[in-house]
Protein backbone atom coordinates (compact mmCIF):
# COMPACT_ATOMS: atom_id res chain seq x y z
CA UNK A 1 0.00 0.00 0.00
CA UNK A 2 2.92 2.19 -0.94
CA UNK A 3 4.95 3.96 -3.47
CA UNK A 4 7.93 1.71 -4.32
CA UNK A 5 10.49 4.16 -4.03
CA UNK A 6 10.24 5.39 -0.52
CA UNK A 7 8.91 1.82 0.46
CA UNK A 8 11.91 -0.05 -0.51
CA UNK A 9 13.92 2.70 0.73
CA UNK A 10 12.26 2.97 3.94
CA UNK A 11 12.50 -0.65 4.64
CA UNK A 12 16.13 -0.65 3.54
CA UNK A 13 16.94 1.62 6.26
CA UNK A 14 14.94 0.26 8.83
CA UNK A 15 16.61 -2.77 8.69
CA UNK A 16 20.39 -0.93 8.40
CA UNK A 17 19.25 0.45 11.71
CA UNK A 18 17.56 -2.53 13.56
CA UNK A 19 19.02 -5.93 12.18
CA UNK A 20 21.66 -7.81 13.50
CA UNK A 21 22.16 -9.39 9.98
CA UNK A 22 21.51 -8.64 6.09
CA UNK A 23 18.59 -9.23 4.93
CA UNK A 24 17.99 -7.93 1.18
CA UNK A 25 14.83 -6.28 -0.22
CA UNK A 26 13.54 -6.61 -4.00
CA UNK A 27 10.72 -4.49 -5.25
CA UNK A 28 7.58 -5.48 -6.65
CA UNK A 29 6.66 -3.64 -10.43
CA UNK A 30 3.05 -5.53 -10.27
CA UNK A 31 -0.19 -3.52 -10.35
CA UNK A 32 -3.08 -3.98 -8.48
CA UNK A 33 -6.72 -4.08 -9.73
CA UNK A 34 -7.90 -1.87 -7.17
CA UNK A 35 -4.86 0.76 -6.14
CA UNK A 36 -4.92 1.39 -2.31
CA UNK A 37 -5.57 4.89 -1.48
CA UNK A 38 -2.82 7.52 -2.08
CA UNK A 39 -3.03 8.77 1.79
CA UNK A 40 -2.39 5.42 3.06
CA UNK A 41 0.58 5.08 0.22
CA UNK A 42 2.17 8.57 0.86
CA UNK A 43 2.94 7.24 4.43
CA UNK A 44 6.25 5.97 2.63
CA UNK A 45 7.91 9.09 2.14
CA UNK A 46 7.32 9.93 6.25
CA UNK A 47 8.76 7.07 7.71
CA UNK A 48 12.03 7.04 5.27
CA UNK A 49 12.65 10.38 6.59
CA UNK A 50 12.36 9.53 10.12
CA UNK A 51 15.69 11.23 11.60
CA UNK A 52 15.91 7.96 13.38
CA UNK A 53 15.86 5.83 10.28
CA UNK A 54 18.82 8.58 8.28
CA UNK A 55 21.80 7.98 10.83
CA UNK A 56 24.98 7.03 9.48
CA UNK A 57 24.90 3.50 10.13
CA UNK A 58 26.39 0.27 8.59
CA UNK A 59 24.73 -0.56 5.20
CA UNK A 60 22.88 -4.57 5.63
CA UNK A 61 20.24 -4.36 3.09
CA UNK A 62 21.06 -3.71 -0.54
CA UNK A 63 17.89 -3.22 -3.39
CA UNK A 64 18.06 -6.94 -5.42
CA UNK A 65 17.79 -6.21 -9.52
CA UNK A 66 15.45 -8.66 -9.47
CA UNK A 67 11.36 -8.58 -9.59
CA UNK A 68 9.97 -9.52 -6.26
CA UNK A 69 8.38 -12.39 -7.48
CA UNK A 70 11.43 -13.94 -9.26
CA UNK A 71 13.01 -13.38 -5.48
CA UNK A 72 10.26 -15.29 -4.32
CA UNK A 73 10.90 -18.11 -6.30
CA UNK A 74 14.69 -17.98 -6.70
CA UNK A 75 14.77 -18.23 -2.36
CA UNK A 76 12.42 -20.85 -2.21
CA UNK A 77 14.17 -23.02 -4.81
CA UNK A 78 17.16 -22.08 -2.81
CA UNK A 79 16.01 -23.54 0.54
CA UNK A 80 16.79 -26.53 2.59
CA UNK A 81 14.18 -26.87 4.20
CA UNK A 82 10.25 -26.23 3.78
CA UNK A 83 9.73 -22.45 3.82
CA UNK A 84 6.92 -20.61 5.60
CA UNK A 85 5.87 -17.61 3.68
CA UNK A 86 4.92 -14.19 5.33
CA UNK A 87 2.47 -12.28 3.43
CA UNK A 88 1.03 -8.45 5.05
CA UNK A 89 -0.57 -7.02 1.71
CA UNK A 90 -1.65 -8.06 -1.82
CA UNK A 91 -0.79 -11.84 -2.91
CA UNK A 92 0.30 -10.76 -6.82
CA UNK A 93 3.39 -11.28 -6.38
CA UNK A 94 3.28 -15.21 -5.01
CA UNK A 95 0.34 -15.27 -7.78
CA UNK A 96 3.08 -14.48 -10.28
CA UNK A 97 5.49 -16.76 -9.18
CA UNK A 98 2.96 -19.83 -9.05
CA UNK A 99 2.17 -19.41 -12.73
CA UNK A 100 5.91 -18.93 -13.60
CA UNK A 101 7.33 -21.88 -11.24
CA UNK A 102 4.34 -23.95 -10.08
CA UNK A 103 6.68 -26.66 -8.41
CA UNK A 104 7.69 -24.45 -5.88
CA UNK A 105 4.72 -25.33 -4.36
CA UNK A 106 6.38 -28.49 -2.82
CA UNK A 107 9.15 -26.93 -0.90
CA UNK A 108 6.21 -23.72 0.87
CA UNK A 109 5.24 -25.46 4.54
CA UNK A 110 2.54 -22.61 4.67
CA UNK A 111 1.35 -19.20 3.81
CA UNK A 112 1.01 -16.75 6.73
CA UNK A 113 -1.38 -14.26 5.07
CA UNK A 114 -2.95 -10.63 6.47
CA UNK A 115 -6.13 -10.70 4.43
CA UNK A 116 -9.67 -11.13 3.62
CA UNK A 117 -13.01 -11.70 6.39
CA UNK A 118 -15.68 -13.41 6.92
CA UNK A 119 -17.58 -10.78 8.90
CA UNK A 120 -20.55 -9.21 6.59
CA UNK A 121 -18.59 -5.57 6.12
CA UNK A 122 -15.03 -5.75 5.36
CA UNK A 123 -12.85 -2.39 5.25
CA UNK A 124 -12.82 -1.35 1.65
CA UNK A 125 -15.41 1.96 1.19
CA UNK A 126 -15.55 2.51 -2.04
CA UNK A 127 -17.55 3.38 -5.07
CA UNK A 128 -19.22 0.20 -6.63
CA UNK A 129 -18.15 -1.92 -4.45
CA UNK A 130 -20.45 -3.49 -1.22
CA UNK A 131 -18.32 -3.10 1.37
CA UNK A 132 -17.68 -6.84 2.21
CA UNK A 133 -13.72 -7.31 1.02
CA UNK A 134 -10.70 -6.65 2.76
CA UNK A 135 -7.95 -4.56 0.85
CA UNK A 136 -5.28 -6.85 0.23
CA UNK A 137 -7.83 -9.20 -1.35
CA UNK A 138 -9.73 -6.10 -2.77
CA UNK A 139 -6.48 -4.69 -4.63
CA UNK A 140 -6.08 -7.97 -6.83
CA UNK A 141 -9.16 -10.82 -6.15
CA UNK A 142 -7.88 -12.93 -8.77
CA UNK A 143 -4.28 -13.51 -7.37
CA UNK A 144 -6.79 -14.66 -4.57
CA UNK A 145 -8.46 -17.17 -6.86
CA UNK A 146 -4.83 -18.41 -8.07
CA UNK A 147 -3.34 -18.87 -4.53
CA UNK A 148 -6.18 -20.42 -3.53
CA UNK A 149 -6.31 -22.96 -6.06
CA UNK A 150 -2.62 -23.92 -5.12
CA UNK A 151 -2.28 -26.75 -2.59
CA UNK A 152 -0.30 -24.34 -0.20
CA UNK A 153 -1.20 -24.37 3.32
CA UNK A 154 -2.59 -21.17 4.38
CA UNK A 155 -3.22 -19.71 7.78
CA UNK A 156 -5.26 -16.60 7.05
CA UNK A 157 -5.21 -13.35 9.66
CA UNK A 158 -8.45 -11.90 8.84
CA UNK A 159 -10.16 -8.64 10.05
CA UNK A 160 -11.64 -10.66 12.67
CA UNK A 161 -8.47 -11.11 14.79
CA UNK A 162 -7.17 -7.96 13.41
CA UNK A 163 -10.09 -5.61 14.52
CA UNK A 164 -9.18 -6.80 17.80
CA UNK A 165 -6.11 -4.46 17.76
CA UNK A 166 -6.72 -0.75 17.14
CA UNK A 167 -3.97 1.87 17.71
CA UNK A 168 -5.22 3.42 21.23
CA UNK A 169 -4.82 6.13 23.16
CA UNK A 170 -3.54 3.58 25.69
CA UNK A 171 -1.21 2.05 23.51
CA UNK A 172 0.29 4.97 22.66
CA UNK A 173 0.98 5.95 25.84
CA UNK A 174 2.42 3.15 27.16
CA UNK A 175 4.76 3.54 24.13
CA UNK A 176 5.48 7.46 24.99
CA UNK A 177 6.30 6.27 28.74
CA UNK A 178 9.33 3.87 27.53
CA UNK A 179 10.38 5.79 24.32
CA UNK A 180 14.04 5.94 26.21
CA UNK A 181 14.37 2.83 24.26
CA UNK A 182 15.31 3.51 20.64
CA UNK A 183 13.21 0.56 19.27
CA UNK A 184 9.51 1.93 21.21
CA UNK A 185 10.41 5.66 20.47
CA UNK A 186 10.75 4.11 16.68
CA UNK A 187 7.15 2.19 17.31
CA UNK A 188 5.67 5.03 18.94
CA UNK A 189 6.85 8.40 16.09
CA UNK A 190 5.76 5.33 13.25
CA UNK A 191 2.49 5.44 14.56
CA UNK A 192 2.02 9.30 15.18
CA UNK A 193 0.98 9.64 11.99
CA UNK A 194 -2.30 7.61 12.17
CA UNK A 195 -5.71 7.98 13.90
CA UNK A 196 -6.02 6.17 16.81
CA UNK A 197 -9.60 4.64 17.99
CA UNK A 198 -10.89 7.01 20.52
CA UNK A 199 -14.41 6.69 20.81
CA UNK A 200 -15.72 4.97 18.15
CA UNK A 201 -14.32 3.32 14.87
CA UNK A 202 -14.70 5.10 11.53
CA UNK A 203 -13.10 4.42 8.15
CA UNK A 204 -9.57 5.65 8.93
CA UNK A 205 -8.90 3.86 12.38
CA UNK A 206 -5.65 2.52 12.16
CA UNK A 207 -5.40 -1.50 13.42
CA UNK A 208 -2.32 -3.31 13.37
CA UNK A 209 -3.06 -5.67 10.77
CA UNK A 210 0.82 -6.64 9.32
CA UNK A 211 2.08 -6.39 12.70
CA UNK A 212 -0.50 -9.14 14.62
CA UNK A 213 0.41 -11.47 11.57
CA UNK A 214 4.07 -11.32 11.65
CA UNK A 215 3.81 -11.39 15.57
CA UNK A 216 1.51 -14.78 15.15
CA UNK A 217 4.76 -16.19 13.64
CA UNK A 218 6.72 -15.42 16.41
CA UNK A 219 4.08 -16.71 19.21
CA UNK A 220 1.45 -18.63 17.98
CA UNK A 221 -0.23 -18.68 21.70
CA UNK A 222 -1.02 -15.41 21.08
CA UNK A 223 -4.01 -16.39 18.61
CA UNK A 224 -6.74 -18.95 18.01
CA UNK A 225 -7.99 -20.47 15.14
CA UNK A 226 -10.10 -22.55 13.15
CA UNK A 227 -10.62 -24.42 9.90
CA UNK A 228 -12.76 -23.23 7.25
CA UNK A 229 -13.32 -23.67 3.48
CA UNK A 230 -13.75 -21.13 1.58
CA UNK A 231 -14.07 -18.71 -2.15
CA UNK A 232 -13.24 -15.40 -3.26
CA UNK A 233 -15.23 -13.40 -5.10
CA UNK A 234 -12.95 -11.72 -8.28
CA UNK A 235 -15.91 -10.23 -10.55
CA UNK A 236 -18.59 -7.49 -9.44
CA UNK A 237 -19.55 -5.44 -6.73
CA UNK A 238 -18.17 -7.88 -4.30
CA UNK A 239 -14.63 -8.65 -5.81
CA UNK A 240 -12.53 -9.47 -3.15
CA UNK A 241 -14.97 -11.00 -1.13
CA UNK A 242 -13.39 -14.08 0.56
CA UNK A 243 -16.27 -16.45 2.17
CA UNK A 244 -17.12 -19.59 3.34
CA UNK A 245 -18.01 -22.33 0.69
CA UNK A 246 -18.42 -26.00 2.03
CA UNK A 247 -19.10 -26.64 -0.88
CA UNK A 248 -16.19 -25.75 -3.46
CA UNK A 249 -14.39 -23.77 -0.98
CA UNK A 250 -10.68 -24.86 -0.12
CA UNK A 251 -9.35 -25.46 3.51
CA UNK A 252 -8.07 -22.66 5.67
CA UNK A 253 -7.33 -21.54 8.84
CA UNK A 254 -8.27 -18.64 9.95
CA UNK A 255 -7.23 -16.76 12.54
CA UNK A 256 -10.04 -15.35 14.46
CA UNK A 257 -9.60 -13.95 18.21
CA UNK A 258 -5.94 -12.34 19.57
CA UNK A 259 -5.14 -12.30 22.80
CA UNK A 260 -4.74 -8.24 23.10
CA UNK A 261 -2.77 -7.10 26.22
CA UNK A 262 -0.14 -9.98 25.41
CA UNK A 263 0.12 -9.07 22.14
CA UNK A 264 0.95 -5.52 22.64
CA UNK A 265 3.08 -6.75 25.39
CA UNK A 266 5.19 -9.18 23.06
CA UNK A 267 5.90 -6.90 20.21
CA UNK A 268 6.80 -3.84 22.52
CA UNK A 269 9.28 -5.92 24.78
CA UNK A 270 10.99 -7.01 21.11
CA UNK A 271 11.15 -2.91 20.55
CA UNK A 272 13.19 -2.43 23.36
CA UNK A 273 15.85 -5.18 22.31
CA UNK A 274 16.63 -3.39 19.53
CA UNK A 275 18.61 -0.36 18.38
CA UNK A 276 20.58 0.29 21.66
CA UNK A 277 24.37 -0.84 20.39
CA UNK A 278 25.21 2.41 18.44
């Protein structure tokens, strides 16, 4: 949901600053069917100018030449052992390496993915559309359909876990209160820049969708789930629409209730491991 220039830049830096290792980024050139809003994409060009994120710092992530799906593909060929793949927006990109290398199907243990509901409104207000997809599955329903008709294993963070953790007031506070460490004061000046939910929640509340998922990697206790089967929707007012189908649906889990005050609790006690050797 960003403009690739200051998002691969951004993310470049973030790691020079926080990682103990390299880890290399390669941006995507695909295009969505339905382009996110350009608010939510200029956030980009604020975080890579975060002072925090422009020190002079050892360089540990370097911009691949490659397209991000061919990275996809060329890392899990690479692998020794089953990979478990992280996905916190649109799923073009693994959509595009499927129908370029289909047998790396056999060496993916799972799909981690931050998208679609099964509640009756999802989050994307817009005109023609109903208002029951989620965005990532809204911006390109058919690399949906093709995922979906893989035989990949995928655990599926949908808006019902995710509405579960709104940006606060609280939150943000308890993040102001420890910002001596590098890593919170980083979590808590990200997250200036989005509405919190004060007293009720409207179209721009800010949840932490891509955060919960990657966290539910890291401590799968914090989460419960269940198996469904289910469709997407790619044509019409309700593109995007992901839903249960008994029927023709596939198996998935979803994720469906966080445990809140332990997840906040886990991702800001990794914050303050981070950043304080320079």
């Amino acid at each position: 949901d960003s403009y690739v220039e200051p998002a691969e830049s951004a993310s470049r830096k973030i790691i020079n600053r926080f990682s103990k290792y390299p880890l290399d980024v390669a941006a995507s050139e695909e295009r969505g069917k339905n382009p996110f809003p350009k608010d939510w994409r200029m956030h980009a060009f604020f975080m890579d100018a975060l002072p925090i994120l422009n020190e002079r710092v050892p360089v540990q992530s370097r911009l691949r030449e490659i397209h991000a799906y061919e990275d996809i593909i060329e890392r899990i060929e690479s692998a020794h052992q089953p990979v478990t793949l992280l996905f916190t927006g649109p799923l073009t990109d693994l959509a595009k390496a499927l129908e370029v290398a289909p047998h790396i199907t056999q060496k993916i243990e799972r799909l981690v993915w931050m998208g679609g509901t099964f509640l009756e409104r999802g989050n994307v207000e817009e005109p023609e559309h109903d208002g029951t997809a989620e965005w990532n599955a809204f911006w390109d329903p058919e690399a949906v359909e093709t995922v979906f008709n893989s035989d990949i294993a995928i655990d599926m963070v949908a808006l019902e876990s995710t509405n579960q953790v709104p940006l606060t007031l609280d939150v943000r506070q308890m993040w102001a209160d420890e910002r001596h460490y590098p890593g919170v004061d980083f979590l808590g000046v990200s997250y200036a820049a989005v509405p919190p939910l004060t007293h009720f929640q409207t179209n721009s509340t800010y949840f932490l969708w891509d955060v919960l998922t990657t966290a539910y990697i890291g401590k799968p206790e914090l989460v419960k789930k269940e198996k469904v089967k289910a469709s997407v929707d790619t044509k019409g007012p309700s593109q995007g629409r992901t839903y249960l189908d008994e029927i023709h649906g596939r198996e998935i889990q979803v994720i469906n209730h966080v445990e809140r005050d332990a997840f906040f609790q886990y991702i800001t006690d990794l914050a303050k491991k981070v950043g304080t050797d320079l």
